[in-house]
N, C-alpha and C. Protein backbone atom coordinates (compact mmCIF):
# COMPACT_ATOMS: atom_id res chain seq x y z
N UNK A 1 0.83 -1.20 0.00
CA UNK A 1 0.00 0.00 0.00
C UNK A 1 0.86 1.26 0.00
N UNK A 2 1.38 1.01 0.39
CA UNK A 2 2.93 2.42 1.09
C UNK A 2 3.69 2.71 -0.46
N UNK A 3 3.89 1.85 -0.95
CA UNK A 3 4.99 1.89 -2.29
C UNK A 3 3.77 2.42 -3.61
N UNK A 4 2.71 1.71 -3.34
CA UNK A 4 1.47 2.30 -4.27
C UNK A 4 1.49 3.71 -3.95
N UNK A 5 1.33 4.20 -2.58
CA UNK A 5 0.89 5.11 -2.66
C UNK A 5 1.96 6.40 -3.30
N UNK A 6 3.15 6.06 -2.56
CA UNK A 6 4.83 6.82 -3.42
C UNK A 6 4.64 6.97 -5.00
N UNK A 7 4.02 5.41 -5.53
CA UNK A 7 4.48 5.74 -6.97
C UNK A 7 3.42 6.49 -8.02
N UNK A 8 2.10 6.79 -6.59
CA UNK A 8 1.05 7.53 -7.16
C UNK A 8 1.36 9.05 -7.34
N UNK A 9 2.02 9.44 -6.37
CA UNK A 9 2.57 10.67 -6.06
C UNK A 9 3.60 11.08 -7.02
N UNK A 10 4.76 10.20 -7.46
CA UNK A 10 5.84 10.50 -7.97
C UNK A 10 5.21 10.63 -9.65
N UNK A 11 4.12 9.50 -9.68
CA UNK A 11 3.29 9.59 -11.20
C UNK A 11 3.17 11.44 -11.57
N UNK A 12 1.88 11.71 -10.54
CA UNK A 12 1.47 12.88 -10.32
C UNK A 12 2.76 13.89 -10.76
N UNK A 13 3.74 14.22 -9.91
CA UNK A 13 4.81 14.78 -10.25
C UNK A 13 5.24 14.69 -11.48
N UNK A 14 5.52 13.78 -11.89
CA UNK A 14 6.04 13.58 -13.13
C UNK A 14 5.28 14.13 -14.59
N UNK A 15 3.82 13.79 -13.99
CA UNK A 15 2.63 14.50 -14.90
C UNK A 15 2.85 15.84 -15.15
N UNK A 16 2.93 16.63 -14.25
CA UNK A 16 2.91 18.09 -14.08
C UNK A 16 3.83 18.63 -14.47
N UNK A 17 5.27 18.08 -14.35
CA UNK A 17 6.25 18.60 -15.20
C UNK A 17 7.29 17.55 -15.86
N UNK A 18 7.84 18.08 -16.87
CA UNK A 18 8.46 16.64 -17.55
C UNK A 18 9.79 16.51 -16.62
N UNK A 19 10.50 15.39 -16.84
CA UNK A 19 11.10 14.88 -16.01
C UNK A 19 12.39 15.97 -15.93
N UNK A 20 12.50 16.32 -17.87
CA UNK A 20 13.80 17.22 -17.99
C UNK A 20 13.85 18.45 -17.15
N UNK A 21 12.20 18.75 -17.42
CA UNK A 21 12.29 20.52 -16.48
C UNK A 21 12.74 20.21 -14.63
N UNK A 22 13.22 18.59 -14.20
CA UNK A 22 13.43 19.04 -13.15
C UNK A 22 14.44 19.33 -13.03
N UNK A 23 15.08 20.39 -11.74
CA UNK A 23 15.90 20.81 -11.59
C UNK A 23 16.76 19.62 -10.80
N UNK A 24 17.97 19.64 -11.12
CA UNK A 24 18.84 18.56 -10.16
C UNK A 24 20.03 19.44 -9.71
N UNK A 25 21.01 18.89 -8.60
CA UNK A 25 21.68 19.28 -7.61
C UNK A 25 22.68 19.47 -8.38
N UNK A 26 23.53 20.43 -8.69
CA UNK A 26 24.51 20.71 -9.49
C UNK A 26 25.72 20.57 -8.67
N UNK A 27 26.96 20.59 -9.67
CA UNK A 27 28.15 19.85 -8.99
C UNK A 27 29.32 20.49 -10.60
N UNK A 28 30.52 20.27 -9.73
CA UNK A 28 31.26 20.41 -10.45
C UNK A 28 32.37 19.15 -10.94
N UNK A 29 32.78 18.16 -12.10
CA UNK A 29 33.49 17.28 -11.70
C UNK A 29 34.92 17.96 -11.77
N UNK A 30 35.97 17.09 -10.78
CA UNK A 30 37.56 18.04 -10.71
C UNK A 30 37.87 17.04 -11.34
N UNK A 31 37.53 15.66 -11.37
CA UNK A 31 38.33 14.65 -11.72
C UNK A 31 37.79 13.40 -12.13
N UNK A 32 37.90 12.95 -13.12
CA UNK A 32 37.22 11.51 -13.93
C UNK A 32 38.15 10.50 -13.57
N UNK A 33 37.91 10.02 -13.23
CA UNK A 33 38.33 8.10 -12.83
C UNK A 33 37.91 6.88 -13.43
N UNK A 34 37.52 6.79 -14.55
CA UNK A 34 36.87 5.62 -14.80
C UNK A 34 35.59 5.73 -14.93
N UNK A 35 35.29 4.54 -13.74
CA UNK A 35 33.21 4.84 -13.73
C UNK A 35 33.43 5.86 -12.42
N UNK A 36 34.77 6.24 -11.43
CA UNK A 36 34.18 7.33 -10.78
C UNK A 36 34.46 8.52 -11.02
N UNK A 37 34.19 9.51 -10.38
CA UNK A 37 34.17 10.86 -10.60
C UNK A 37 34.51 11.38 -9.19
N UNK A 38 35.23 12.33 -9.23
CA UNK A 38 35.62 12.93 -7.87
C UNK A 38 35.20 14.53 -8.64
N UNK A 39 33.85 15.02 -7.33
CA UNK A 39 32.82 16.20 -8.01
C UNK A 39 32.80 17.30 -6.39
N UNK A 40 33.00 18.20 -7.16
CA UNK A 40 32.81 19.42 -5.67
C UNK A 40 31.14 19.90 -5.67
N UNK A 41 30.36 19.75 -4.90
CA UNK A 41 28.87 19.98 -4.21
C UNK A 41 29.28 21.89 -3.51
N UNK A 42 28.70 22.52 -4.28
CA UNK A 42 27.90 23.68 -3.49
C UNK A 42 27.25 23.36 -2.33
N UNK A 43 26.59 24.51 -1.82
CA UNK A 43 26.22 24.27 -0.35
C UNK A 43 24.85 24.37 -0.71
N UNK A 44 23.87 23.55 0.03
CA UNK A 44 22.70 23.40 -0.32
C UNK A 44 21.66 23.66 0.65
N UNK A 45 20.48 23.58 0.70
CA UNK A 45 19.70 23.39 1.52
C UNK A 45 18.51 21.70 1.45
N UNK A 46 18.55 21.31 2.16
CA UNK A 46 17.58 20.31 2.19
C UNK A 46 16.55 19.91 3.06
N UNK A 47 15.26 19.30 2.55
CA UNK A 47 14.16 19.23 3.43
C UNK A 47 14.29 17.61 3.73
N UNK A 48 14.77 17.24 4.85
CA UNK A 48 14.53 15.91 5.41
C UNK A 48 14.03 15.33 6.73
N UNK A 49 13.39 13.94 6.58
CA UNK A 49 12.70 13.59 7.53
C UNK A 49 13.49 12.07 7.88
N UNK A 50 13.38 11.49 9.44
CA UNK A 50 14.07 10.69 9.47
C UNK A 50 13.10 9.65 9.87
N UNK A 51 13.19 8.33 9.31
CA UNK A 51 12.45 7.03 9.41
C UNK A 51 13.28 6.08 9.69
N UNK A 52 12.94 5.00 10.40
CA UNK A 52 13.34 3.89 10.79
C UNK A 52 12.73 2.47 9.95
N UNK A 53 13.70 1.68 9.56
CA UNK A 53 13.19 0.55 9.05
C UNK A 53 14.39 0.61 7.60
N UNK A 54 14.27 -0.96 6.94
CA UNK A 54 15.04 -1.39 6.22
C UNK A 54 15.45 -0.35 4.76
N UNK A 55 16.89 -0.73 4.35
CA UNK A 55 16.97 0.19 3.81
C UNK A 55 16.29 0.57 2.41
N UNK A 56 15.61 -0.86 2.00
CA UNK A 56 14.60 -0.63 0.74
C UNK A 56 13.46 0.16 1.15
N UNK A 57 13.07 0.16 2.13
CA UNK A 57 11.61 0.41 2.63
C UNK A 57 12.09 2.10 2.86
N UNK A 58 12.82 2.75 3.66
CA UNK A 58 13.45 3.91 3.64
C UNK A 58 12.66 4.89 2.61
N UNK A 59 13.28 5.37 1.34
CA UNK A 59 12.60 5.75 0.45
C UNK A 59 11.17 6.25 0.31
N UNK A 60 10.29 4.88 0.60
CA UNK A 60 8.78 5.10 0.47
C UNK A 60 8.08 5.85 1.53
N UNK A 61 9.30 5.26 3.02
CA UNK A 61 8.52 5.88 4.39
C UNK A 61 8.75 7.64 3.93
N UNK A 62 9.79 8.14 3.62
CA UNK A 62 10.04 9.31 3.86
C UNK A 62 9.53 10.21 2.94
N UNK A 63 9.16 9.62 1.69
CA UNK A 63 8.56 10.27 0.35
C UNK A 63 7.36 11.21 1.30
N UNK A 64 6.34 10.33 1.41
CA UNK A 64 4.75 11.16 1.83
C UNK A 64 5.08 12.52 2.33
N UNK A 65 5.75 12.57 3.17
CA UNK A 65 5.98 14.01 4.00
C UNK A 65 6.57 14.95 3.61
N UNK A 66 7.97 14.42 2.38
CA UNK A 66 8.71 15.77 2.02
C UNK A 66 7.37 16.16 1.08
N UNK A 67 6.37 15.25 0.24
CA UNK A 67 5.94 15.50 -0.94
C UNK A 67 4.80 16.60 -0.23
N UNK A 68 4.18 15.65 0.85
CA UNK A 68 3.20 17.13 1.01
C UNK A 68 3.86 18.46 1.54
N UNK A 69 5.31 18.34 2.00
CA UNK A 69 5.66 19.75 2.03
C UNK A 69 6.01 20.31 1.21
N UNK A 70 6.73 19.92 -0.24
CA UNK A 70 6.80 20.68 -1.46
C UNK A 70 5.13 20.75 -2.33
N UNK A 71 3.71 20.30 -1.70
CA UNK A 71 2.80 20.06 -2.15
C UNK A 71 2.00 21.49 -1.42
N UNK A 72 2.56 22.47 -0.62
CA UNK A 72 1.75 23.36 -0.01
C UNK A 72 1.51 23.37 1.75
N UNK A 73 2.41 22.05 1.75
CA UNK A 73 1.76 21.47 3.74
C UNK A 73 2.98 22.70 4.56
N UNK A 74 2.92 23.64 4.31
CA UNK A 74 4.39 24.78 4.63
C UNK A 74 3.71 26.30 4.95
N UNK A 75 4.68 27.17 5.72
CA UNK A 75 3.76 28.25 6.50
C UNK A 75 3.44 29.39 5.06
N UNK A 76 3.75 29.29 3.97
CA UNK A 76 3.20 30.28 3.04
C UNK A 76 2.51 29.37 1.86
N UNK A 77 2.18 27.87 2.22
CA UNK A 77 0.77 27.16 1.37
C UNK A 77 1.33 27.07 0.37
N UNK A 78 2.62 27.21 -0.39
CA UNK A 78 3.15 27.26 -1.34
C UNK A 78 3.98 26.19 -1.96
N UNK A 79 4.04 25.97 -3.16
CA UNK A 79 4.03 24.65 -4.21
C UNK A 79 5.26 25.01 -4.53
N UNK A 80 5.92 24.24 -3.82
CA UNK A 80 7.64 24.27 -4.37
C UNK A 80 8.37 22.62 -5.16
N UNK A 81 9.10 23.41 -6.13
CA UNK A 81 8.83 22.66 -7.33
C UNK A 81 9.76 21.47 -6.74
N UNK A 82 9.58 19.90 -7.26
CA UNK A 82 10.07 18.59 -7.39
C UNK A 82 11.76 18.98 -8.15
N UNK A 83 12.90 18.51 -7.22
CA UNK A 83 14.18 18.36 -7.66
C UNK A 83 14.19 16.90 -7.68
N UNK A 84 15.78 16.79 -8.16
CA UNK A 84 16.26 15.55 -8.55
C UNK A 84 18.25 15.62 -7.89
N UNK A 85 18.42 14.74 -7.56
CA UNK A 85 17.63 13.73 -6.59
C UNK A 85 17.41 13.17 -5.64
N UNK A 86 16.67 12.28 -5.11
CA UNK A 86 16.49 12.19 -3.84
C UNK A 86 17.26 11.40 -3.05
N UNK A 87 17.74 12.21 -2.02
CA UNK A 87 18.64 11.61 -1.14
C UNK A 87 18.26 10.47 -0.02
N UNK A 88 19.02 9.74 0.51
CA UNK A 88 19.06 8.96 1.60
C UNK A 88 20.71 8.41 2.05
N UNK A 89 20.72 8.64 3.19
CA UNK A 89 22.06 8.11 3.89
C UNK A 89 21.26 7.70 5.54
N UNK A 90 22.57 6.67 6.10
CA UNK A 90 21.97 6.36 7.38
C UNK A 90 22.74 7.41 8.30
N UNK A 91 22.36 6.94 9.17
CA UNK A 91 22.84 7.62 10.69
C UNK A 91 23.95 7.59 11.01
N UNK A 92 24.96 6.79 10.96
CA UNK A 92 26.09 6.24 11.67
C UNK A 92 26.48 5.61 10.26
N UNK A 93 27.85 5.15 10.17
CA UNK A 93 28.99 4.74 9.25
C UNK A 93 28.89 3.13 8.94
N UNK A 94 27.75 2.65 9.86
CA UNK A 94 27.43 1.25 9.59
C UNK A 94 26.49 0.77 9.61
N UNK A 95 26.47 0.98 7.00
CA UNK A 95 25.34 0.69 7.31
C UNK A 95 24.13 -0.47 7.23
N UNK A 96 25.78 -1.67 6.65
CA UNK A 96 24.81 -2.92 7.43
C UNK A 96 24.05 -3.10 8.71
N UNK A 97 24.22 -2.15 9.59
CA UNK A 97 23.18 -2.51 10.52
C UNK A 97 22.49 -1.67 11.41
N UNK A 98 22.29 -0.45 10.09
CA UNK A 98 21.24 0.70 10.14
C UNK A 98 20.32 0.54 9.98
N UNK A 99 19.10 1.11 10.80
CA UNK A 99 17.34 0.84 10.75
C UNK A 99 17.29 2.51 10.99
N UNK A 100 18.32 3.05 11.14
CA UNK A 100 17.52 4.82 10.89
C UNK A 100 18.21 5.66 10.19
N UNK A 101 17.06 6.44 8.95
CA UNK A 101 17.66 6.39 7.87
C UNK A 101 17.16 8.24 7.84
N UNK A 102 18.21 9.18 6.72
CA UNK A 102 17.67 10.54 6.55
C UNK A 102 17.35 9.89 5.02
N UNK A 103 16.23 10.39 4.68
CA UNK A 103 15.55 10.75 3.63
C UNK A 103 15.44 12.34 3.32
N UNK A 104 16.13 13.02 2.09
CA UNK A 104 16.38 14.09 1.92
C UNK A 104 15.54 14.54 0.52
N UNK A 105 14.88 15.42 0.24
CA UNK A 105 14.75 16.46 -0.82
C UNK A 105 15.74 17.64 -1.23
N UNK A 106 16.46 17.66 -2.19
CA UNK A 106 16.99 19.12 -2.46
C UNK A 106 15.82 20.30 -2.87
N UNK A 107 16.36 21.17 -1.70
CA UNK A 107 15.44 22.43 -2.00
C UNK A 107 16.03 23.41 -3.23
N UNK A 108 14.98 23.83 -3.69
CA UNK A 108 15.12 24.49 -5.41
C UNK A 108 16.30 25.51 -4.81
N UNK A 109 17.55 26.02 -5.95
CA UNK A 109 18.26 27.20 -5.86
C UNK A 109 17.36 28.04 -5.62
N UNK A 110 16.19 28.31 -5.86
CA UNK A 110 16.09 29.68 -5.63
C UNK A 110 15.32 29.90 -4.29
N UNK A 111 15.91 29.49 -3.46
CA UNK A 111 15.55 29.38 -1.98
C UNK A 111 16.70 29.50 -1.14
N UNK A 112 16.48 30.51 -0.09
CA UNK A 112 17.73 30.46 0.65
C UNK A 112 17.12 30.62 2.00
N UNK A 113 17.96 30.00 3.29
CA UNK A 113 17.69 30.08 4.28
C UNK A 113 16.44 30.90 4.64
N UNK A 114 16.31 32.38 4.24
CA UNK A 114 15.56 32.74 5.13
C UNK A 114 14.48 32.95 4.69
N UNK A 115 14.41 32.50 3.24
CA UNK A 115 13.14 32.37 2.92
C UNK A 115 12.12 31.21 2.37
N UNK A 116 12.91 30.13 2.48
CA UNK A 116 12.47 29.09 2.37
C UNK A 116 10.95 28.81 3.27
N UNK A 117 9.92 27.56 2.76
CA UNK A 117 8.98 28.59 3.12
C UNK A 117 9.07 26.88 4.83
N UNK A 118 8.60 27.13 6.02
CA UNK A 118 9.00 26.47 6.89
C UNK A 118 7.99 25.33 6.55
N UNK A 119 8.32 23.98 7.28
CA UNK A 119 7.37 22.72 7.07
C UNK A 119 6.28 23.39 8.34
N UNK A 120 5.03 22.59 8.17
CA UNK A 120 3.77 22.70 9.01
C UNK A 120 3.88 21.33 10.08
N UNK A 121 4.74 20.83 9.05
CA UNK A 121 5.03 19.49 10.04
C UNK A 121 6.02 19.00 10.79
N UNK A 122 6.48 18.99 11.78
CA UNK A 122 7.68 18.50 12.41
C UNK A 122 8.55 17.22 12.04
N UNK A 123 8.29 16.97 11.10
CA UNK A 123 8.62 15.74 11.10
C UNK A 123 9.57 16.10 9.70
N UNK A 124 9.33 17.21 9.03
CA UNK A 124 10.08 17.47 8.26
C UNK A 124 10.82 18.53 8.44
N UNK A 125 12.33 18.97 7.99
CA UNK A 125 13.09 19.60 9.03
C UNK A 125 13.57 20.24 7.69
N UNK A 126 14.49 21.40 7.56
CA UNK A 126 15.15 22.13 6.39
C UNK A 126 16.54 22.36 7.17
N UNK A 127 17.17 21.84 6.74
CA UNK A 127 18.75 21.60 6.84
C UNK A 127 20.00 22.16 6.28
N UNK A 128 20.25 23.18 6.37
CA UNK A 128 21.79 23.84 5.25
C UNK A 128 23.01 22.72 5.57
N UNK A 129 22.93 22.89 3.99
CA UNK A 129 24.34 21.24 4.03
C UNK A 129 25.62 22.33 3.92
N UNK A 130 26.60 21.96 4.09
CA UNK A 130 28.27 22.63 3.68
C UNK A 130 28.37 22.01 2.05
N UNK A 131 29.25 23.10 1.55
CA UNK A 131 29.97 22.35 0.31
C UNK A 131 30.73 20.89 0.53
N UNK A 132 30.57 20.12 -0.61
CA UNK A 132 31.26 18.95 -0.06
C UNK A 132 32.17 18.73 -1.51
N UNK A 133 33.39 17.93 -1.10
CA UNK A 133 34.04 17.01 -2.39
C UNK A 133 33.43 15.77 -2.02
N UNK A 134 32.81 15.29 -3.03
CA UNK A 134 32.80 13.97 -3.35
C UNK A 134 33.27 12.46 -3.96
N UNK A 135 33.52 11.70 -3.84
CA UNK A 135 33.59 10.36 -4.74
C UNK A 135 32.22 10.11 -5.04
N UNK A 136 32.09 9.79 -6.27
CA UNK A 136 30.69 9.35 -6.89
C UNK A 136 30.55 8.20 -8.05
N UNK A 137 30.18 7.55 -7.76
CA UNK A 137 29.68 6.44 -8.78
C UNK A 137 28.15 6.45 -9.26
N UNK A 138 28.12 6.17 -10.65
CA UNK A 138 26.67 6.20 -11.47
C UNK A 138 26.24 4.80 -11.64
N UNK A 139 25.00 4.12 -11.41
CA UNK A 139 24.65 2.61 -11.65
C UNK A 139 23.26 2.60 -12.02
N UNK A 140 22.95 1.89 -12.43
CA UNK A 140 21.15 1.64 -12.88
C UNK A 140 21.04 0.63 -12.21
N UNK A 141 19.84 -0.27 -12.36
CA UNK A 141 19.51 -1.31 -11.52
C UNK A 141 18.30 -0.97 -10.37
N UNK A 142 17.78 -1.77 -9.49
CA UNK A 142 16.25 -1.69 -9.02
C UNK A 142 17.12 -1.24 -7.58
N UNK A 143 16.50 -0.89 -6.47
CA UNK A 143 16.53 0.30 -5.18
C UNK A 143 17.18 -1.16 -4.30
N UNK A 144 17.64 -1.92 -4.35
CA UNK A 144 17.73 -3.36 -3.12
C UNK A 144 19.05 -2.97 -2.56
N UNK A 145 19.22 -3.17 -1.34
CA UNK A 145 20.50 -3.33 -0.18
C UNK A 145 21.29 -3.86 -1.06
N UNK A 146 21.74 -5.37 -1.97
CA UNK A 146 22.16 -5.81 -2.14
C UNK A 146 22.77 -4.79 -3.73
N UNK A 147 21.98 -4.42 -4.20
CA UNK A 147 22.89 -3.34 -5.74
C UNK A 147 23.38 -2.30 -5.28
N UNK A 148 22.87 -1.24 -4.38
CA UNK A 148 23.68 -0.89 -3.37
C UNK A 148 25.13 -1.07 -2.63
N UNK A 149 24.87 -2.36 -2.10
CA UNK A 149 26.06 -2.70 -1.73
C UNK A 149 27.43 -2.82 -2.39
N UNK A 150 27.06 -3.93 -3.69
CA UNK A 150 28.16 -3.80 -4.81
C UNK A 150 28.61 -2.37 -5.33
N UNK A 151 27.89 -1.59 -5.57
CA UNK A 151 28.48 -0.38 -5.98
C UNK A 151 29.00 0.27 -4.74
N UNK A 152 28.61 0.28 -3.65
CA UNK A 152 29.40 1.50 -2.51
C UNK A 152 30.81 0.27 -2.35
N UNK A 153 30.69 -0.93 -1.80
CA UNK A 153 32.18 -1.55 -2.20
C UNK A 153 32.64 -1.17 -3.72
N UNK A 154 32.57 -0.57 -4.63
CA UNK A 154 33.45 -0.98 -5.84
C UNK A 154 33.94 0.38 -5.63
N UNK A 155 32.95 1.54 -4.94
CA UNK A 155 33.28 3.14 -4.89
C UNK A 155 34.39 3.21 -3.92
N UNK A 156 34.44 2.66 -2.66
CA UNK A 156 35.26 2.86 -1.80
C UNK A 156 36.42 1.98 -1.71
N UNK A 157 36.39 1.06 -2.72
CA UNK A 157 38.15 0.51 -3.41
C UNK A 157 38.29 1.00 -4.15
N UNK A 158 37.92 2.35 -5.11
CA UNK A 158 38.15 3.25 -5.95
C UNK A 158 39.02 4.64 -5.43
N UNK A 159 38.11 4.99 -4.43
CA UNK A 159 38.94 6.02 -3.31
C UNK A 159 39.67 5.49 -2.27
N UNK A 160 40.65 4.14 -2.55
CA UNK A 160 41.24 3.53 -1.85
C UNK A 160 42.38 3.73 -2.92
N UNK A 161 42.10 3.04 -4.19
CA UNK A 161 43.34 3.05 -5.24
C UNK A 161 43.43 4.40 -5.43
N UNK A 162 43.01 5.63 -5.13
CA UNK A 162 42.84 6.84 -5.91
C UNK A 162 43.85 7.70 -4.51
N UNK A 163 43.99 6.56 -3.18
CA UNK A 163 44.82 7.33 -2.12
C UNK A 163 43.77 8.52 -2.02
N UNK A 164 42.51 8.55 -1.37
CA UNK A 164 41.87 9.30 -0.90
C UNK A 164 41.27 8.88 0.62
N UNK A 165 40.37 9.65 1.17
CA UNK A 165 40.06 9.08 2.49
C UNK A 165 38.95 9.71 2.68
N UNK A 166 37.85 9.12 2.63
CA UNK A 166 36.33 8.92 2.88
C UNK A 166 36.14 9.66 4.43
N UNK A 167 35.36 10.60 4.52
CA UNK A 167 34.89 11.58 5.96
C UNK A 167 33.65 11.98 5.68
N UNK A 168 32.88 10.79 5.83
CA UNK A 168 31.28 10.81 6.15
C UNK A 168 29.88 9.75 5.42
N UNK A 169 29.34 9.85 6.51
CA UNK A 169 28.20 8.78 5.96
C UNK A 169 27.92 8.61 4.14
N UNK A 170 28.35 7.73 3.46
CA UNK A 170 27.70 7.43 1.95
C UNK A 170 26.34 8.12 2.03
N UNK A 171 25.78 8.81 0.75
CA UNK A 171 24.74 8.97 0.61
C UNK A 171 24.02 8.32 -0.85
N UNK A 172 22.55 7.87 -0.79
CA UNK A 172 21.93 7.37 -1.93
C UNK A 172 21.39 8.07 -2.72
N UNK A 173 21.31 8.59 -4.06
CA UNK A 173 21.45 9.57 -4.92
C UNK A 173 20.03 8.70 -5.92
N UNK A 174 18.61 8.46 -5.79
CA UNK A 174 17.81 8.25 -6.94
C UNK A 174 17.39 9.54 -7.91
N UNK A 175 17.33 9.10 -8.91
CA UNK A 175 17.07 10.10 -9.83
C UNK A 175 15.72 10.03 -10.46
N UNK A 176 15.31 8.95 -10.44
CA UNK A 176 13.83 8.21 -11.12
C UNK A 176 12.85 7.66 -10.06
N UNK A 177 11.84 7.86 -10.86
CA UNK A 177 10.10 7.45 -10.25
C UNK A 177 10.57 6.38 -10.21
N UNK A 178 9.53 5.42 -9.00
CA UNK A 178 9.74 3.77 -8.99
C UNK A 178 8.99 3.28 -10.36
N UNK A 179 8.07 3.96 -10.91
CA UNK A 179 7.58 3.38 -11.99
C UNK A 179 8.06 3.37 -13.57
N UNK A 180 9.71 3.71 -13.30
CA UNK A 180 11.00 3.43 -14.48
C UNK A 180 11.11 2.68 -14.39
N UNK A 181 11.57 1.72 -15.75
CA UNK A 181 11.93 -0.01 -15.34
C UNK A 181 13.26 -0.11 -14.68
N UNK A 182 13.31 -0.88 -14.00
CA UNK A 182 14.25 -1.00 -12.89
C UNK A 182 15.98 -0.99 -13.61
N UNK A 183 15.88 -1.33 -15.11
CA UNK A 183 17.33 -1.20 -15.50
C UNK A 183 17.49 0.50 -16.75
N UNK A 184 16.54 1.00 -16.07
CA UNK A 184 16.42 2.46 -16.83
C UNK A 184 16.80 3.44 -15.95
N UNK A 185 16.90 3.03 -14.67
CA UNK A 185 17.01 4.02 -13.03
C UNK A 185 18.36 4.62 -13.60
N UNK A 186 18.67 5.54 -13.03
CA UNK A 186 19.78 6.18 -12.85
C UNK A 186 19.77 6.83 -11.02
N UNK A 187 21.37 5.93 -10.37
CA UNK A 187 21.21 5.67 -9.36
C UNK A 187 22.86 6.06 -9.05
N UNK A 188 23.36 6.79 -8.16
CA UNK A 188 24.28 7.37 -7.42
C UNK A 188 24.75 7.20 -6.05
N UNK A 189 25.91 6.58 -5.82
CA UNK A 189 26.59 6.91 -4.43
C UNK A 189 27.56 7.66 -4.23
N UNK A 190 27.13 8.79 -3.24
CA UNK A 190 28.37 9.82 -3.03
C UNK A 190 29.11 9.74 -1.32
N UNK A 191 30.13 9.74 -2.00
CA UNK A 191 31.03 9.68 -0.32
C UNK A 191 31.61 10.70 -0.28
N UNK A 192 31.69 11.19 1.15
CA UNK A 192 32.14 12.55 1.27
C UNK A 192 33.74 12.25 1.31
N UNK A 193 34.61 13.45 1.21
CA UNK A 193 35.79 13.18 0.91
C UNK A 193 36.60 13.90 1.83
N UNK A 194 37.79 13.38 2.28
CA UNK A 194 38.70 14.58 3.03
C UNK A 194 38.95 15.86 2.15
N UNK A 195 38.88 16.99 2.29
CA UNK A 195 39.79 17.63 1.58
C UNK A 195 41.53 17.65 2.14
N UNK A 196 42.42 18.25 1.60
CA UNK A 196 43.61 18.22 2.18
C UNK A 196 43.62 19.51 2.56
């Protein structure tokens, strides 16, 4: 019922504007590696809510709430537009045996701290991120722990051979509705990076 109801919503979205007009999180790459990319992140703002439970299930719990707050559920009733894409990372650095998870929205550039418009709901929070360097890997394939997994191991023996050093929770990068076929997704893990 929960995943119906996500992919009714994300339908909806998708209806209203085409997928291209959404805006996504911009980045700069410094450096190509292969399949990775080492990319510098601007500083952002994000609307996230935190849920407990497995990491497939994650996703669907946290969707409902950012959606009705970019849907008007906010103190100026106002329809702030669908980015790309949607974040998730866990709590702690381990996350085989994480059950609490941030589920993130990027809030549109043209929003800044103080005018962003506030959630009605507590449960959804607006967050200023720092600039970050990243390691990043690109994969398709369906949302499971297990495709996941292979790619954040193949990313972090990448920034192992690359003599880099990983400083902070992996984050999950979807770009697509669940109702893309599962080898059409375009799907991202970013690890935060030391700078020197």
């Amino acid at each position: 019922m929960r995943q119906s109801v996500f992919a009714s919503f994300v339908l909806l979205c998708s209806l209203s504007a085409p997928v291209a007009a959404l805006e996504t999180l911009a980045y700069e790459v410094l450096k190509p590696a292969g399949d990775i990319e080492i990319r510098r992140y601007a500083p952002q703002l994000l609307a996230t809510v935190k849920v407990d439970g497995k990491f497939s299930k994650a996703g669907s719990q946290g969707f409902r709430p950012l959606f009705d707050y970019i849907s008007g559920k906010n103190s100026g009733a106002e329809k702030i537009a669908m980015t790309a894409p949607v974040l998730q990372q866990g709590e702690s650095s381990n996350e085989s045996q994480q059950d609490q998870w941030l589920v993130s929205f990027v809030v549109p550039s043209e929003f800044d701290q103080q005018d962003v418009p506030t959630p009605s709901d507590d449960v959804v929070q607006i967050t200023p991120q720092p600039g970050l360097v990243v390691a990043a890997i690109q994969y398709s394939g369906g949302w499971s722990q297990a495709n996941n997994d292979v790619h954040e191991q193949q990313l972090l023996a990448g920034v192992e051979d690359m003599n880099l050093s990983a400083c902070g929770t992996p984050r999950w990068a979807r770009y697509d509705p669940p109702f893309m076929p599962w080898f059409l997704r375009k799907n991202e893990i970013l690890i935060p990076l030391c700078e020197p």
